[in-house]
C-alpha atoms as a PDB file:
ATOM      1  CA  UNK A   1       2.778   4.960  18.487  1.00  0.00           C
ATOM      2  CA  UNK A   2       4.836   2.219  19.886  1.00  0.00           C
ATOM      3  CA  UNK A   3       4.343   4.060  23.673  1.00  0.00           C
ATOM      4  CA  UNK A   4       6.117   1.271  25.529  1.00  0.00           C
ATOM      5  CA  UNK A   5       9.487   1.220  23.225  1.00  0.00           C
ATOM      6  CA  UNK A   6       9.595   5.045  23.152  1.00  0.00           C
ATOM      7  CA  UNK A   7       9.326   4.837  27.475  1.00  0.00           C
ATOM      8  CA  UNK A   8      11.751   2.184  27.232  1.00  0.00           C
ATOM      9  CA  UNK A   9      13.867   4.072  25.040  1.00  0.00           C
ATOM     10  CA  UNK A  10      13.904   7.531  26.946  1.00  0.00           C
ATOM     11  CA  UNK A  11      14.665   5.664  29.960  1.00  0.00           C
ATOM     12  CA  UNK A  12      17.531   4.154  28.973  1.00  0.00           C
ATOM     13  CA  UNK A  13      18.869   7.363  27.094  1.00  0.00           C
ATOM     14  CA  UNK A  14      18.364  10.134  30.164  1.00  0.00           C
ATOM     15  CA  UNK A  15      19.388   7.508  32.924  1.00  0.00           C
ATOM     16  CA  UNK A  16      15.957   8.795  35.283  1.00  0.00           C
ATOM     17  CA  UNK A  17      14.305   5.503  36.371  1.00  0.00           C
ATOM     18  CA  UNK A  18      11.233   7.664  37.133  1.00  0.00           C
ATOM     19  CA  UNK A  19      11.287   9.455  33.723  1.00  0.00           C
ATOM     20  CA  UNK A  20       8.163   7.472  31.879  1.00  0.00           C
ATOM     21  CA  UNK A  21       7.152   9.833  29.020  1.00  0.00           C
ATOM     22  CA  UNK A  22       6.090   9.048  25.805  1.00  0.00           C
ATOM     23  CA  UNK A  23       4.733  10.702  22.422  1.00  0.00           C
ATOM     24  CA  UNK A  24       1.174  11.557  21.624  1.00  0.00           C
ATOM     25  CA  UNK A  25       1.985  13.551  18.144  1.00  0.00           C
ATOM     26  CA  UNK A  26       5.717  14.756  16.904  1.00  0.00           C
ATOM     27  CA  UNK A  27       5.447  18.207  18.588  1.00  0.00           C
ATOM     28  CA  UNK A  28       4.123  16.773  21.897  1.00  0.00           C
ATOM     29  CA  UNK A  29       5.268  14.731  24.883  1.00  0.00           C
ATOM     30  CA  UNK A  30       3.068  13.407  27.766  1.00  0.00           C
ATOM     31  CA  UNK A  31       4.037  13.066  30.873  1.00  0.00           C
ATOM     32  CA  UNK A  32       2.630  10.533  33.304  1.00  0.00           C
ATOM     33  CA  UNK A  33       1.669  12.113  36.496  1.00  0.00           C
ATOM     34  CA  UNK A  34       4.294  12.089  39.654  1.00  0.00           C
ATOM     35  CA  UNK A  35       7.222  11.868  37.314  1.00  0.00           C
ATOM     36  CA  UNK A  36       8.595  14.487  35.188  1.00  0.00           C
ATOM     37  CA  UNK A  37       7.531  17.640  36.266  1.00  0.00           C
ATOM     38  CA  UNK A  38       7.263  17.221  40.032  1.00  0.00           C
ATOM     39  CA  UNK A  39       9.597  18.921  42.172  1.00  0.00           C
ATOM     40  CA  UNK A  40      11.481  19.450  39.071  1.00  0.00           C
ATOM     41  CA  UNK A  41      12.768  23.062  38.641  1.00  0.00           C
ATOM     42  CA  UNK A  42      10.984  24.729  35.663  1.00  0.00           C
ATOM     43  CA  UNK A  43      14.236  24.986  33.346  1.00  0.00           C
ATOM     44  CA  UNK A  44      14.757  21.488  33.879  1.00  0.00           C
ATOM     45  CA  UNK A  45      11.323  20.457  32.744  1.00  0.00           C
ATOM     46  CA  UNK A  46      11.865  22.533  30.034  1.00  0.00           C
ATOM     47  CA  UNK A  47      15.119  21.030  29.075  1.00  0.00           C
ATOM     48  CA  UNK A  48      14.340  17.574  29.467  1.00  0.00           C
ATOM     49  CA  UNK A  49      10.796  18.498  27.527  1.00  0.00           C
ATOM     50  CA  UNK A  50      12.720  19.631  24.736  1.00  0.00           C
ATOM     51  CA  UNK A  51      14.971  17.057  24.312  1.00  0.00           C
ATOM     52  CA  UNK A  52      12.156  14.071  24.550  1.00  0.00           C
ATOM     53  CA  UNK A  53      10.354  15.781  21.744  1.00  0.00           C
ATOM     54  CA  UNK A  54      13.428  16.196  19.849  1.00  0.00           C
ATOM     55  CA  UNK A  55      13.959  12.177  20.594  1.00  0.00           C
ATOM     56  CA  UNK A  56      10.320  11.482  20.399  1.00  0.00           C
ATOM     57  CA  UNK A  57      10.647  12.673  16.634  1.00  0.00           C
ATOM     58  CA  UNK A  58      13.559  11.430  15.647  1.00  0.00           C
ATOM     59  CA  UNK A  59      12.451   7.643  17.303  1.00  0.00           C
ATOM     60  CA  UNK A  60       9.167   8.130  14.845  1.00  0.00           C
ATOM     61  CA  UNK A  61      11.399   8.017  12.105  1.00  0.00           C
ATOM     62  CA  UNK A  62      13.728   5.820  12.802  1.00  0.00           C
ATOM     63  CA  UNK A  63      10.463   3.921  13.431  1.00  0.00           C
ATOM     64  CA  UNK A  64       9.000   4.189  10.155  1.00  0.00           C
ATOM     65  CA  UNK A  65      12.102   4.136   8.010  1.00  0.00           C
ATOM     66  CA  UNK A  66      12.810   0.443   9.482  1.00  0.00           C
ATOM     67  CA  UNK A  67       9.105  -0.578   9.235  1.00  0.00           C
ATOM     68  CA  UNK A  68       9.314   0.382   4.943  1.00  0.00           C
ATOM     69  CA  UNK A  69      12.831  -0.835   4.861  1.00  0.00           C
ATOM     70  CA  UNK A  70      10.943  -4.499   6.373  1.00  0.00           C
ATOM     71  CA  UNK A  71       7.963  -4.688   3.942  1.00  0.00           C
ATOM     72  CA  UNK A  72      10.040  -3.381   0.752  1.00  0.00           C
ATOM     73  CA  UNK A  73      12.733  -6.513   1.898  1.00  0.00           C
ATOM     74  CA  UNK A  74       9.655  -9.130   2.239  1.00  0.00           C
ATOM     75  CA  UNK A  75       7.665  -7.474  -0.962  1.00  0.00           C
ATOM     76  CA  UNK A  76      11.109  -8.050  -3.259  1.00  0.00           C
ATOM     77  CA  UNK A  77      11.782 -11.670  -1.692  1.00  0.00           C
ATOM     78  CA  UNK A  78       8.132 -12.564  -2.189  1.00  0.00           C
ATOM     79  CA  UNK A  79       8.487 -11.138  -5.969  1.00  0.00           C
ATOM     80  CA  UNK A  80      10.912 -12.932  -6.462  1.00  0.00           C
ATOM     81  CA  UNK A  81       9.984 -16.433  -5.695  1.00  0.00           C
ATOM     82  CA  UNK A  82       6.385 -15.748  -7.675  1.00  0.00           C
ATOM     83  CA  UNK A  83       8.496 -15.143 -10.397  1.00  0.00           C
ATOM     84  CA  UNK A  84      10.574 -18.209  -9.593  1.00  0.00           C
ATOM     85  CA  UNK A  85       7.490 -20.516  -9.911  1.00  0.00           C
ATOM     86  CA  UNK A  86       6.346 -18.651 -13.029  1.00  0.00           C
ATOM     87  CA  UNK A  87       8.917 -19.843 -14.760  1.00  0.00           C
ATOM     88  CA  UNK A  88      10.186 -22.921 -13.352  1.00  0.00           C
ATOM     89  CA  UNK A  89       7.604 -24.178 -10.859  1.00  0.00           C
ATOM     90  CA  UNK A  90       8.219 -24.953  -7.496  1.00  0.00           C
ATOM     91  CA  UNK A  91      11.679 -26.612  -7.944  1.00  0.00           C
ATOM     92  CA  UNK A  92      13.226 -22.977  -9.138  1.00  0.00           C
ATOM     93  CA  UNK A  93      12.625 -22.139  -5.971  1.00  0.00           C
ATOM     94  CA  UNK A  94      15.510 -21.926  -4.149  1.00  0.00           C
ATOM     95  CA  UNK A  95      16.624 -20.001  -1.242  1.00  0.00           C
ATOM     96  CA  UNK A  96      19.942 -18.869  -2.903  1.00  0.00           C
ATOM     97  CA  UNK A  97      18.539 -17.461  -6.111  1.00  0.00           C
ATOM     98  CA  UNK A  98      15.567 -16.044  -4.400  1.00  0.00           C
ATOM     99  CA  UNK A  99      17.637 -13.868  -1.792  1.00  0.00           C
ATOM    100  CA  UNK A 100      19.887 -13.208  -5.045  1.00  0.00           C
ATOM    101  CA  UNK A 101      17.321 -11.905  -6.962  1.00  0.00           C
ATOM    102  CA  UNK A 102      15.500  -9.803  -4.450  1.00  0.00           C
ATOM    103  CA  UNK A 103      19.237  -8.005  -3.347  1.00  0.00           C
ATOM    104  CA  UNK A 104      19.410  -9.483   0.077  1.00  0.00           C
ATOM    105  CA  UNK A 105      20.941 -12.720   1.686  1.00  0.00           C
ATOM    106  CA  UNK A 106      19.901 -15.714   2.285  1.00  0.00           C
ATOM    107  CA  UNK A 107      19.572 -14.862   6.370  1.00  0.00           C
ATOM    108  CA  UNK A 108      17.064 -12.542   4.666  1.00  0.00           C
ATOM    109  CA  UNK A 109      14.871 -15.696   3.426  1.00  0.00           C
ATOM    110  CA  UNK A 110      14.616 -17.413   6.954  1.00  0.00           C
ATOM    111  CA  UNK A 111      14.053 -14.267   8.679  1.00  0.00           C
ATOM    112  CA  UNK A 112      10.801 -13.709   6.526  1.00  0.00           C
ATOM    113  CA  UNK A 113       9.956 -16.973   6.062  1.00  0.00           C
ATOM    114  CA  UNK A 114      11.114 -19.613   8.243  1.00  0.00           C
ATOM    115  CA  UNK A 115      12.070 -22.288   5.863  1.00  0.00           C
ATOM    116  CA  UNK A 116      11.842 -22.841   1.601  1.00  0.00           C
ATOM    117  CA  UNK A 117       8.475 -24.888   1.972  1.00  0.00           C
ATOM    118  CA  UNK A 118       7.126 -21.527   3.957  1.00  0.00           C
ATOM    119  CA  UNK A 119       8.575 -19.092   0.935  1.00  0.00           C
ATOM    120  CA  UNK A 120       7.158 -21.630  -1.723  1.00  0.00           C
ATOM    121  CA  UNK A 121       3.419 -21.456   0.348  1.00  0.00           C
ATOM    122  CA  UNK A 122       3.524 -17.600   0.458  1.00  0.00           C
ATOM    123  CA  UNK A 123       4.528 -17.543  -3.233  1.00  0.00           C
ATOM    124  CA  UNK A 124       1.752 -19.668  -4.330  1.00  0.00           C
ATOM    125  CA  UNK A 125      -0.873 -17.940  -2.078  1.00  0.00           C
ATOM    126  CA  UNK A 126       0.116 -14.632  -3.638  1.00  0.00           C
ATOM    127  CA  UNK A 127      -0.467 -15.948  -6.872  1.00  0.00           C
ATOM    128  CA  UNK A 128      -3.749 -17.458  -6.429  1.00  0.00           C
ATOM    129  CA  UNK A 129      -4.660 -13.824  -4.439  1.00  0.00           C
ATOM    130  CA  UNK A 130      -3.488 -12.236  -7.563  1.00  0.00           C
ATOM    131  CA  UNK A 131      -5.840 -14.087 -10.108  1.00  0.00           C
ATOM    132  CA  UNK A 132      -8.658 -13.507  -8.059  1.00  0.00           C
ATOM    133  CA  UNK A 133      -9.362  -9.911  -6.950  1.00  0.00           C
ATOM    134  CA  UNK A 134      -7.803  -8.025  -9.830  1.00  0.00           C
ATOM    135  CA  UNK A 135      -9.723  -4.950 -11.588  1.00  0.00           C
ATOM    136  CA  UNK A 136     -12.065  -4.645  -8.546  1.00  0.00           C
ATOM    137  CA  UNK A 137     -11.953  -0.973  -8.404  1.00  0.00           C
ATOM    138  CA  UNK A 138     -12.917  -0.855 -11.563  1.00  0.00           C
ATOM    139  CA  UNK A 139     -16.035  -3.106 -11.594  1.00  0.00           C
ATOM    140  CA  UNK A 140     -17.060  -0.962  -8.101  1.00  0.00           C
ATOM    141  CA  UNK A 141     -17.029   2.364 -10.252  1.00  0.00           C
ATOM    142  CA  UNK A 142     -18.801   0.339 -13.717  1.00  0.00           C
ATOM    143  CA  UNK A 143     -21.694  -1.116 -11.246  1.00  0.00           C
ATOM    144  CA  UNK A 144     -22.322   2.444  -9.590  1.00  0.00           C
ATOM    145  CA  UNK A 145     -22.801   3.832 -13.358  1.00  0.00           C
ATOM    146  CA  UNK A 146     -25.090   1.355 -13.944  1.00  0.00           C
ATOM    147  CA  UNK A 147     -28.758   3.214 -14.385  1.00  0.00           C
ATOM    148  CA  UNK A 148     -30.514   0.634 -15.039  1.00  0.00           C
ATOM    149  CA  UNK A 149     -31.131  -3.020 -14.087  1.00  0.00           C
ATOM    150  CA  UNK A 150     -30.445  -4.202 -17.671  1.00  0.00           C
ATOM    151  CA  UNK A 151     -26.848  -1.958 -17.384  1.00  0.00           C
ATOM    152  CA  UNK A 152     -26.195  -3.635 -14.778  1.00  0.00           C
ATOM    153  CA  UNK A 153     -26.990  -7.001 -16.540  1.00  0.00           C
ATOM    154  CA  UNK A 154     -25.039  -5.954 -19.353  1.00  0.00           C
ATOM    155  CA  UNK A 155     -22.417  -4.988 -17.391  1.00  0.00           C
ATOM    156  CA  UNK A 156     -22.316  -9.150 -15.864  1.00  0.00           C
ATOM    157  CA  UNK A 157     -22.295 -10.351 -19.198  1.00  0.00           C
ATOM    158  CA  UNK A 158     -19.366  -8.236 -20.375  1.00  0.00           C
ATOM    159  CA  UNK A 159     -17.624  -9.223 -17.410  1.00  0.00           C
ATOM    160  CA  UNK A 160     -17.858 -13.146 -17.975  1.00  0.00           C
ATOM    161  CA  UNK A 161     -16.736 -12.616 -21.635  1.00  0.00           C
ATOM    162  CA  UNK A 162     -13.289 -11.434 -20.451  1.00  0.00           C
ATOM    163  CA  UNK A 163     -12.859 -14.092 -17.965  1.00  0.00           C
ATOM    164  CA  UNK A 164     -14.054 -17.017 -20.167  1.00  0.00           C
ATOM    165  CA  UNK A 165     -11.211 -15.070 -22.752  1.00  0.00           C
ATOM    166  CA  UNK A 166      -7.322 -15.285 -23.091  1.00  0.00           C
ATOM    167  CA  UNK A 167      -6.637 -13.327 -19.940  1.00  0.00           C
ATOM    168  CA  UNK A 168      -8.972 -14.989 -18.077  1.00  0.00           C
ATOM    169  CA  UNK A 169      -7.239 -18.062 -19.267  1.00  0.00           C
ATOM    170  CA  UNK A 170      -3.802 -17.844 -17.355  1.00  0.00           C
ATOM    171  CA  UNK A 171      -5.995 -16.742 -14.545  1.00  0.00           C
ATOM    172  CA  UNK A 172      -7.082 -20.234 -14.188  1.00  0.00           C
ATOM    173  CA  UNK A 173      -4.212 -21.732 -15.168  1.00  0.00           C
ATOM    174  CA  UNK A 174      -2.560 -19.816 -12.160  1.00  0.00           C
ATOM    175  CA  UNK A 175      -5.331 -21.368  -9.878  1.00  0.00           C
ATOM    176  CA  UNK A 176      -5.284 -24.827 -10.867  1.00  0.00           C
ATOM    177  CA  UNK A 177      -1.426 -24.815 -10.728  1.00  0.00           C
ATOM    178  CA  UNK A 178      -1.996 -23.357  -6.864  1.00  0.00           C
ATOM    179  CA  UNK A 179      -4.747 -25.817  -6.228  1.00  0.00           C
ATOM    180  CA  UNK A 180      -2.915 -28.756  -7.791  1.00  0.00           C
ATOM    181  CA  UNK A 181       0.402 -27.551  -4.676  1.00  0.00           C
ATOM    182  CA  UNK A 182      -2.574 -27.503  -2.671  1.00  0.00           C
ATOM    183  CA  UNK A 183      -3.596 -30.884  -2.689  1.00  0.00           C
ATOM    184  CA  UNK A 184      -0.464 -31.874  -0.361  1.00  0.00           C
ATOM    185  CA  UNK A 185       0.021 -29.111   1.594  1.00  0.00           C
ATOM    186  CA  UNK A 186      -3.171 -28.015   4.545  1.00  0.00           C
ATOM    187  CA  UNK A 187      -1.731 -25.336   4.731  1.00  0.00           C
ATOM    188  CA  UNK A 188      -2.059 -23.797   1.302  1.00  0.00           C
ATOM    189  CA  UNK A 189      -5.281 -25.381   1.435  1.00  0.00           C
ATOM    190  CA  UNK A 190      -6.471 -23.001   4.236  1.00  0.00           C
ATOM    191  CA  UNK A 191      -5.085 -19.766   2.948  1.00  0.00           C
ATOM    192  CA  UNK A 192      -6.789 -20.922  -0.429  1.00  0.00           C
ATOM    193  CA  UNK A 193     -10.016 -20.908   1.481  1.00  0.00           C
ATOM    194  CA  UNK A 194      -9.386 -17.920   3.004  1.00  0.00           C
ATOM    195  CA  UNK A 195      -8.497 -16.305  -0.495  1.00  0.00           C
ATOM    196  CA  UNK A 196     -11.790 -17.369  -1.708  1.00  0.00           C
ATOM    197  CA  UNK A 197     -13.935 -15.809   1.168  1.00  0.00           C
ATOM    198  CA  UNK A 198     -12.487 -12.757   0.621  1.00  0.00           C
ATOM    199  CA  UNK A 199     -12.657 -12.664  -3.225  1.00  0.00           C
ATOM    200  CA  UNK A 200     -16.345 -13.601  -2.666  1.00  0.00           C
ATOM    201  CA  UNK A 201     -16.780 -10.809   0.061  1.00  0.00           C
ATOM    202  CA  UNK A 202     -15.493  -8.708  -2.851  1.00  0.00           C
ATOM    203  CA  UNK A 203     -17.987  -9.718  -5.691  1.00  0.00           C
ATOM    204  CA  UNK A 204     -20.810  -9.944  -2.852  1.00  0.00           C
ATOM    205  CA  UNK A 205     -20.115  -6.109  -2.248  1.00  0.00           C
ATOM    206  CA  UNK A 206     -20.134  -5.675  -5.839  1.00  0.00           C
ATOM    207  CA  UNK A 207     -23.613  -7.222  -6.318  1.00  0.00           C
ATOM    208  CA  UNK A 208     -25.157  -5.466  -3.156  1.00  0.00           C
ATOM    209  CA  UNK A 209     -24.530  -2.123  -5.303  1.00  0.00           C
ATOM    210  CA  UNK A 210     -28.020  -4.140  -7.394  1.00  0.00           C
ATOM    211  CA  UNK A 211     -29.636  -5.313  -4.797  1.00  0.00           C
ATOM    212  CA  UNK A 212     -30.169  -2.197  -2.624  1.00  0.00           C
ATOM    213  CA  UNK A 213     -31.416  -0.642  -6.017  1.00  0.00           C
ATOM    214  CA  UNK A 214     -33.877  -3.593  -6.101  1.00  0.00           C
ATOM    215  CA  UNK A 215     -32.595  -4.934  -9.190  1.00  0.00           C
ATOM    216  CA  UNK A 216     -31.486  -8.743  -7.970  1.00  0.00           C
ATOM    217  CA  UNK A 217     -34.020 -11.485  -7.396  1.00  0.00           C
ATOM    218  CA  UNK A 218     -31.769 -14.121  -6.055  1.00  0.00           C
ATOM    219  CA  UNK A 219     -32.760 -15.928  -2.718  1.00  0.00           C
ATOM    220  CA  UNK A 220     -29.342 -16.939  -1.915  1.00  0.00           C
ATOM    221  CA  UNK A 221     -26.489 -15.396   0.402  1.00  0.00           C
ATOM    222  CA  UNK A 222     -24.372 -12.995  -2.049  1.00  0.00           C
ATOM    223  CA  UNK A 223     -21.087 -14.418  -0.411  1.00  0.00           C
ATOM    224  CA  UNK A 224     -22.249 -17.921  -1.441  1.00  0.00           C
ATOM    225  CA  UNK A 225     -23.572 -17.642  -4.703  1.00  0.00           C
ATOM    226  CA  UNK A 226     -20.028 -15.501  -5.122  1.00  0.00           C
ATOM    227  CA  UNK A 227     -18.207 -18.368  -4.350  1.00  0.00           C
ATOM    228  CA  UNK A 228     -20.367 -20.830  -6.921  1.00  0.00           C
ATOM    229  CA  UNK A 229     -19.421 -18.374  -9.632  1.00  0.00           C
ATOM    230  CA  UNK A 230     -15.724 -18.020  -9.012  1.00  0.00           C
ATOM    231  CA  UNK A 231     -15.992 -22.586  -8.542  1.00  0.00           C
ATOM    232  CA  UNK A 232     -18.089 -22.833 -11.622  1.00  0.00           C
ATOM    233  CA  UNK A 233     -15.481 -20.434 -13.422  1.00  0.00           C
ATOM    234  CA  UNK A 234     -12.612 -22.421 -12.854  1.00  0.00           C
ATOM    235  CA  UNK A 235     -14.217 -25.655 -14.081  1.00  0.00           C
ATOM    236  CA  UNK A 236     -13.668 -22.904 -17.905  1.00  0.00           C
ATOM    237  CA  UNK A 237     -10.561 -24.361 -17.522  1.00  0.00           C
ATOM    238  CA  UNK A 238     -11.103 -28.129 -18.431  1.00  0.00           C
ATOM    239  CA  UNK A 239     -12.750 -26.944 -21.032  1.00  0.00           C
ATOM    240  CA  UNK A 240      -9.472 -24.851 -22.525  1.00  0.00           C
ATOM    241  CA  UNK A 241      -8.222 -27.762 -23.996  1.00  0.00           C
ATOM    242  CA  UNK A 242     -11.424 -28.531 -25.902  1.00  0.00           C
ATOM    243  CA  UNK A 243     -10.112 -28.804 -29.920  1.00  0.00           C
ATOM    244  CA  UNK A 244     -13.597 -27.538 -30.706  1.00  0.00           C
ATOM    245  CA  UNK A 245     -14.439 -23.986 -30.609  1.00  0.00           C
ATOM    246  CA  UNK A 246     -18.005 -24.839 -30.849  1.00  0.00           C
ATOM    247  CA  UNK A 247     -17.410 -26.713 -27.086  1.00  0.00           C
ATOM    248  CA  UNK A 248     -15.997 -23.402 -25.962  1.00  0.00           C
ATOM    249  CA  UNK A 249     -18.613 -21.133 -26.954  1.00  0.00           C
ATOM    250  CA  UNK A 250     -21.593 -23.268 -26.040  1.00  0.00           C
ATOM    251  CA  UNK A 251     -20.140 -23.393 -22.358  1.00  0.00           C
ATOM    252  CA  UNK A 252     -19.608 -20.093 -21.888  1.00  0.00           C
ATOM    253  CA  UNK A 253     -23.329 -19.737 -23.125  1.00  0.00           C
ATOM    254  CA  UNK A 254     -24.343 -21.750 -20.471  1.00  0.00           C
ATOM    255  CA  UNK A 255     -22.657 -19.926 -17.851  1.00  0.00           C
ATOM    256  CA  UNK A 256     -23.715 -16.675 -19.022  1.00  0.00           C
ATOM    257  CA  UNK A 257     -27.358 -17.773 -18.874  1.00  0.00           C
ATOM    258  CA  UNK A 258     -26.649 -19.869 -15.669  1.00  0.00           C
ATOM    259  CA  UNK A 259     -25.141 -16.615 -13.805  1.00  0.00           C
ATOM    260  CA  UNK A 260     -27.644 -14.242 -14.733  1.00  0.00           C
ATOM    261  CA  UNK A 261     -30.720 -16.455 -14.524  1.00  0.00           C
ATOM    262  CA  UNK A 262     -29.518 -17.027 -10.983  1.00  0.00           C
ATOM    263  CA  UNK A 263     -29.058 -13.809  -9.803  1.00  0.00           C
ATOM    264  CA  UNK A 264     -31.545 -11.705 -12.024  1.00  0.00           C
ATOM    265  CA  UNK A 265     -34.165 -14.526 -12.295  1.00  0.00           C
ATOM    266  CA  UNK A 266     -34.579 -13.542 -16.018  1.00  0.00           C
ATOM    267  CA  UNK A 267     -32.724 -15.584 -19.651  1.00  0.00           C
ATOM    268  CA  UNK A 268     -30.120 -13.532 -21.244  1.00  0.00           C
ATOM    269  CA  UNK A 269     -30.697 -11.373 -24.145  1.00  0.00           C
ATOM    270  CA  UNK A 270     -29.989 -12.784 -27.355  1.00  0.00           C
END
C-alpha cells in the first residue's frame, strides 16, 4: 500500500540513501536486494528491521485515519449542499453555509470542490444518483425468489405500482429538478448520462436473473430497454399534475401493459 510514500518516508526518517524498503503486510518489511541487509552486521539488520515494521505500521494508520478523515469531510460537505437545494434550490447554496453546516471551513469547500458551480453539480448529481438506484438489493433478493415466470411478472407489476405512487413521485420530481439544472450546464448533462447507464446496468442485471431462467422473450439489449423504462417513467411525471384520477390510473395501465408486453411478450393479468 502506497510503496513509494512509505520508501520515501523511511528514507527520509533513518537518513540511509540506500535504505529502499517498504511494507508488504503490517508484520512484514521487504527489502529490495543490494540494500538493507548487505554487508550489514546481523544486529543491525535486525534493528533497523524492527523499527521499519514498527514505522511501516504506524504509516498504515496514519494512512487510513487521514484517508476516512477525507471522505467523512467530502460526505458531510456534499450532505450538506443536497440538503441546501432541497430546501432552497440552487441559490441556498452557498459556500459559507455549506462549510457551516458540514463543521468545516470554507478552505474546506474549494479543496473538495474547486468552486460553488462544482459543489452545486456534485449536489445535483448525487441527487439524481439517489432517485435512481435505491432498493436495488432488495429487488436482487425478490427476483431470485421468484419460482416462476408469472412471480417474476408479478413481481414487475408490483414494482411499477410503487414508482407510479407517492414515493415514486418526489423521485421524479428530484429528476426533473436535476434535468431542468441540466439543461445549461454539459457537465451535469454528462454525469446525468452516466447516472443513467449505470442505473440501467442495474435493472439489466436484475432482468438477466429471468432471462437465464428462460422466462423473457424480449429481442432487445437489457441495458437499452432499461433505459426506455426509467425515460418512459419519468414522462409519470407530467402526468402528476393531471386533476383527474381517471388520467392517472389509465397511464399507469398503459405502462404496466407496455413494460411487460415488451419484455414478457404476453398482456397483463387482469
Amino acid at each position: 500500500m502506497l510503496e513509494r510514500e512509505v520508501v520515501d518516508l523511511y528514507t527520509t526518517r533513518y537518513g540511509h540513501s540506500r535504505l529502499r524498503s517498504h511494507c508488504r503486510d503490517d508484520h512484514t518489511a521487504v527489502r529490495h536486494p543490494g540494500t538493507v541487509g548487505r554487508g550489514w552486521p546481523a544486529r543491525a539488520n535486525a534493528q533497523v528491521g524492527g523499527s521499519i515494521v514498527q514505522s511501516c505500521s504506524s504509516f498504515r494508520r496514519a494512512v487510513m485515519s487521514r484517508a476516512v478523515k477525507t471522505a467523512s469531510t467530502r460526505k458531510r460537505l456534499l450532505e450538506a449542499a443536497v440538503d441546501a437545494l432541497e430546501r432552497g434550490g440552487e441559490a441556498s447554496v452557498r459556500v459559507d453555509s455549506v462549510a457551516e453546516a458540514a463543521g468545516v471551513t470554507r478552505p474546506s469547500v474549494y479543496h473538495f470542490f474547486g468552486d460553488r458551480e462544482s459543489l452545486i453539480v456534485a449536489a445535483q448529481i448525487e441527487r439524481y444518483r439517489q432517485s435512481l438506484l435505491f432498493e436495488m438489493d432488495e429487488q436482487f433478493e425478490l427476483a431470485r425468489q421468484c419460482a416462476s415466470r408469472s412471480d417474476f411478472i408479478a413481481m414487475v407489476r408490483a414494482r411499477m405500482l410503487r414508482i407510479g405512487g407517492a414515493d415514486g413521485a418526489e423521485r421524479r420530481r428530484v429528476r426533473m429538478d436535476v434535468l431542468g439544472s441540466a439543461a445549461s450546464r454539459p457537465a451535469l448533462r454528462t454525469l446525468v448520462g452516466a447516472a443513467d447507464t449505470e442505473a440501467a446496468a442495474a435493472v439489466a442485471g436484475l432482468l438477466s436473473i429471468a432471462h437465464e431462467r428462460g422466462w423473457l422473450t424480449i429481442p432487445y439489449d437489457l441495458e437499452v430497454a432499461s433505459l426506455w423504462w426509467f425515460w418512459m417513467m419519468d414522462g409519470r411525471y407530467l402526468v402528476e399534475g393531471a386533476s383527474s384520477s381517471i388520467v392517472r390510473r389509465e397511464w399507469d395501465a398503459i405502462a404496466a401493459e407496455a413494460t411487460i408486453r415488451i419484455l414478457f411478450g404476453e398482456p397483463v393479468n387482469p
